[in-house]
C-alpha atoms as a PDB file:
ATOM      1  CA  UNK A   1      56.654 -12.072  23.789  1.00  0.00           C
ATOM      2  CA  UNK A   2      55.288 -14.433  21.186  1.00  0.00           C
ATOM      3  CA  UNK A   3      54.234 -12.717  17.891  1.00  0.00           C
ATOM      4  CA  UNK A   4      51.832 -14.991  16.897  1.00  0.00           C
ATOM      5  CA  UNK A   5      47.721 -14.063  15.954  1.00  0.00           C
ATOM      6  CA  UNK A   6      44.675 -15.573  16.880  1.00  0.00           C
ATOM      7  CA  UNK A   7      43.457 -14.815  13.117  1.00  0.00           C
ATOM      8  CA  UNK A   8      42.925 -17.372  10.367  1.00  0.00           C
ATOM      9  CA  UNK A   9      44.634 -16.858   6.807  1.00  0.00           C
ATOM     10  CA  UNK A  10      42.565 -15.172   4.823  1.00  0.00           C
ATOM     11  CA  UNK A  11      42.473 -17.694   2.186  1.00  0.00           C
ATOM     12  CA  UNK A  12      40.188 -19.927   4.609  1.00  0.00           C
ATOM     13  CA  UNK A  13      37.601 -17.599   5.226  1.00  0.00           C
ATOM     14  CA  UNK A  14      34.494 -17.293   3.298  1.00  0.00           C
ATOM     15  CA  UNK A  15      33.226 -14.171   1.317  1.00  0.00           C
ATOM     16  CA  UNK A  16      30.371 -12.411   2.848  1.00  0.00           C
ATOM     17  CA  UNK A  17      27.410 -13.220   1.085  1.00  0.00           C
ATOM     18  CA  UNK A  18      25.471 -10.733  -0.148  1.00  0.00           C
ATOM     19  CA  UNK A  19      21.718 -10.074   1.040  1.00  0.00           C
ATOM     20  CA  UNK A  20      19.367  -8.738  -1.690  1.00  0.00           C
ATOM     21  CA  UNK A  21      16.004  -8.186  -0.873  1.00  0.00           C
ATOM     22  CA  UNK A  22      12.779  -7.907  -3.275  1.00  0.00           C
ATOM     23  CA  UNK A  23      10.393  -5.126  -2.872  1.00  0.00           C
ATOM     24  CA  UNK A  24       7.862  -2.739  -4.850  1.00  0.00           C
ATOM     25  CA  UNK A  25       8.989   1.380  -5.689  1.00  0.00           C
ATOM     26  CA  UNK A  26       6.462   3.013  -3.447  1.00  0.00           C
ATOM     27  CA  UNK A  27       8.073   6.442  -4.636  1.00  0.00           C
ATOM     28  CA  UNK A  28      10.442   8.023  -7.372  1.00  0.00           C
ATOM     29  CA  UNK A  29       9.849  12.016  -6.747  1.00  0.00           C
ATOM     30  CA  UNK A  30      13.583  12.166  -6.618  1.00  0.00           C
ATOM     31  CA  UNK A  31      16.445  12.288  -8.908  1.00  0.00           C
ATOM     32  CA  UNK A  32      18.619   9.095  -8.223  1.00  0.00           C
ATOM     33  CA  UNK A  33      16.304   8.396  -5.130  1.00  0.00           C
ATOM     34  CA  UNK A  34      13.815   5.889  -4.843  1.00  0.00           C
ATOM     35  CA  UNK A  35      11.293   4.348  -1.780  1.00  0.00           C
ATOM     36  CA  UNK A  36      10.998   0.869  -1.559  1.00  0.00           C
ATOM     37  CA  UNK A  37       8.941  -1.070   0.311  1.00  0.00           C
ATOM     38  CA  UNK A  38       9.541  -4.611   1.275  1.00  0.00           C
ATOM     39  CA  UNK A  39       6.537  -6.691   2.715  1.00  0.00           C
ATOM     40  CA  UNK A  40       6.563  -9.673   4.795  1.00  0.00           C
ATOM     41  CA  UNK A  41       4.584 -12.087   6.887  1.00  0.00           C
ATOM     42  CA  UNK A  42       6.002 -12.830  10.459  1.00  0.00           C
ATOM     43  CA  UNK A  43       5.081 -14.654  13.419  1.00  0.00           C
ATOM     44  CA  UNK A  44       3.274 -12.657  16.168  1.00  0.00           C
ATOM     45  CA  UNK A  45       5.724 -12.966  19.320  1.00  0.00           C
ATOM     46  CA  UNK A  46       2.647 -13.591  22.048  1.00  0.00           C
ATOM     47  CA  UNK A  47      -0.220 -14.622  20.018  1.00  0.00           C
ATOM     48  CA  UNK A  48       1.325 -17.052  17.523  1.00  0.00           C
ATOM     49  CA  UNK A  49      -0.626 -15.147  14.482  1.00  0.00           C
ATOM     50  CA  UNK A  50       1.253 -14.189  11.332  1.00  0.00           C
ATOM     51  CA  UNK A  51       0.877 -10.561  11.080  1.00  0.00           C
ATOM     52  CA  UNK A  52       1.821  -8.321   7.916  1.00  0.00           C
ATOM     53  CA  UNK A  53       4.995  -6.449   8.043  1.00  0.00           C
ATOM     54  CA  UNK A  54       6.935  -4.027   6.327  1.00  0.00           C
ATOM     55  CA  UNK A  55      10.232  -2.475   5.990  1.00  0.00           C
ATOM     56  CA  UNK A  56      10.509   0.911   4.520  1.00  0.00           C
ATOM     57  CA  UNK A  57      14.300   1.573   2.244  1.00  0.00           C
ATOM     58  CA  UNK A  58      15.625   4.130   0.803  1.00  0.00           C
ATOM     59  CA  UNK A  59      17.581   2.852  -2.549  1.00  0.00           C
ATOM     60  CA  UNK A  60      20.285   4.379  -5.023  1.00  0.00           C
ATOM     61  CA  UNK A  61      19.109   4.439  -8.479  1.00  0.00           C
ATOM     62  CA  UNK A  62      22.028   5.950 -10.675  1.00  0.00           C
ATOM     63  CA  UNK A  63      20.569   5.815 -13.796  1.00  0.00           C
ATOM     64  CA  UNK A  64      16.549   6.290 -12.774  1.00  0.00           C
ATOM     65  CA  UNK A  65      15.643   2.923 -14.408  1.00  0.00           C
ATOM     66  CA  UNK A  66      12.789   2.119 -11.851  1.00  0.00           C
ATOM     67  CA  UNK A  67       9.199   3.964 -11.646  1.00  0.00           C
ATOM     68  CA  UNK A  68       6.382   3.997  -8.892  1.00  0.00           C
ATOM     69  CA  UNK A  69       4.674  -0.074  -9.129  1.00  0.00           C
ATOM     70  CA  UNK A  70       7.858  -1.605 -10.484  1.00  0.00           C
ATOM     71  CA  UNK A  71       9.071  -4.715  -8.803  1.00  0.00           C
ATOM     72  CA  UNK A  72      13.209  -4.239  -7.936  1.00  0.00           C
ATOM     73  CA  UNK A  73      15.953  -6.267  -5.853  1.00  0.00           C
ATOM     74  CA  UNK A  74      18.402  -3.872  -3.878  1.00  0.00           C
ATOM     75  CA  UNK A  75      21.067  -4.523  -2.015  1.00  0.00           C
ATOM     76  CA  UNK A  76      23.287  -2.865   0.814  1.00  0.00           C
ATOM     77  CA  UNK A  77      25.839  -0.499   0.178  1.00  0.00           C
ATOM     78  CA  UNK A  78      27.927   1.485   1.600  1.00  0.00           C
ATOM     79  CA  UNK A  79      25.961   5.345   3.144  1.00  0.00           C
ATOM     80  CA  UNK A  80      24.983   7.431   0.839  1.00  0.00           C
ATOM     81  CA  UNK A  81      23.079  10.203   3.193  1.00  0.00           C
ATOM     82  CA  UNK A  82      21.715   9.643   6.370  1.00  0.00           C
ATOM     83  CA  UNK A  83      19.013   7.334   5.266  1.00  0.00           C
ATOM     84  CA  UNK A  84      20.310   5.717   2.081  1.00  0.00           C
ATOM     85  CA  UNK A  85      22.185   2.822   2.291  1.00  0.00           C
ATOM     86  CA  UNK A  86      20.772   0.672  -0.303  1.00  0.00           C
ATOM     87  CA  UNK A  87      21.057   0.389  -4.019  1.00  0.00           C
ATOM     88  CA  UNK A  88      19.262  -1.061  -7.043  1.00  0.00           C
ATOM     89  CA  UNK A  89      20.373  -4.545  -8.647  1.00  0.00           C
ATOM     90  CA  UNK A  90      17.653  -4.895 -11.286  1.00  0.00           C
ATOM     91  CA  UNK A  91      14.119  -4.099 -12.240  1.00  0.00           C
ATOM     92  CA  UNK A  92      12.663  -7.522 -11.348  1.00  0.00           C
ATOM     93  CA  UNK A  93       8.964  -6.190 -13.002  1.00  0.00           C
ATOM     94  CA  UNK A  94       7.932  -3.358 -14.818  1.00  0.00           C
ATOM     95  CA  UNK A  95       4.623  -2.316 -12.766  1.00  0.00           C
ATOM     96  CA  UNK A  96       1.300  -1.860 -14.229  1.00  0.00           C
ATOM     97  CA  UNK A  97       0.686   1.853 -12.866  1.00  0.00           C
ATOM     98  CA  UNK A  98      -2.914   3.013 -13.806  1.00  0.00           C
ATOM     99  CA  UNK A  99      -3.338   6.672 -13.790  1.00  0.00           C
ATOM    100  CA  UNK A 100      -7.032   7.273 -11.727  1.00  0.00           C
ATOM    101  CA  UNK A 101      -9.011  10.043 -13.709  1.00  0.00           C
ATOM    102  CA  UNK A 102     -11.925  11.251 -12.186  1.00  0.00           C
ATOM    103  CA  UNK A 103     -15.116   9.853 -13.450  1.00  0.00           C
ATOM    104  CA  UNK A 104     -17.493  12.726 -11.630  1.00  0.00           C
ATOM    105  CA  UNK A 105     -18.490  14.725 -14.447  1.00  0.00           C
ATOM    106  CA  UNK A 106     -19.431  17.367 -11.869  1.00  0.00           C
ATOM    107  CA  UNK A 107     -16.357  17.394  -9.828  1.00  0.00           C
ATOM    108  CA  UNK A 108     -14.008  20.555  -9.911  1.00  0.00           C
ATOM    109  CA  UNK A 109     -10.368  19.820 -11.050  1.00  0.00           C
END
């Protein structure tokens, strides 16, 4: 039987390359947690229109360096939990988080 493989020597193949993706902290309620959404135009299928999209991620932040409204890239990783699969590269942007007081002078708090 001949011994020989079908598979090329590793020192031909290319490393993977990374995919980071660039998206805004829509929540950081949790410790080491963080929800980002990523938005995005795309064609529609039938109509031809571009409609807006968005994908929903939930990211790794080890040392809680990202707040609600900041702009950060992720990348993939290996799981985490059940949903986590994703962790932070870098604070691209601090966001610019107003906090809304009421105004209403009558309203109840």
């Amino acid at each position: 039987m001949p011994t020989a493989t079908n598979k090329a020597p590793a020192s031909t193949t290319e490393p993977r390359k990374i995919v980071t993706m660039v998206g805004t902290v829509e929540s950081d309620k949790r410790s080491k947690s963080r929800t980002v959404v990523v938005r995005y135009k795309a064609m529609h299928p039938k109509y031809g229109k571009f409609v807006s999209r968005k994908t929903v991620l939930q990211v790794h932040d080890e040392a809680n360096d990202s707040k609600t409204g900041d702009t950060v890239e992720v990348k993939p990783c290996r799981p985490m939990s059940r949903t986590k699969h994703w962790t932070l590269v870098r604070v691209v942007q601090k966001g610019d988080l107003v906090d809304l007081v009421r105004t209403d002078p009558n309203a109840k708090a």
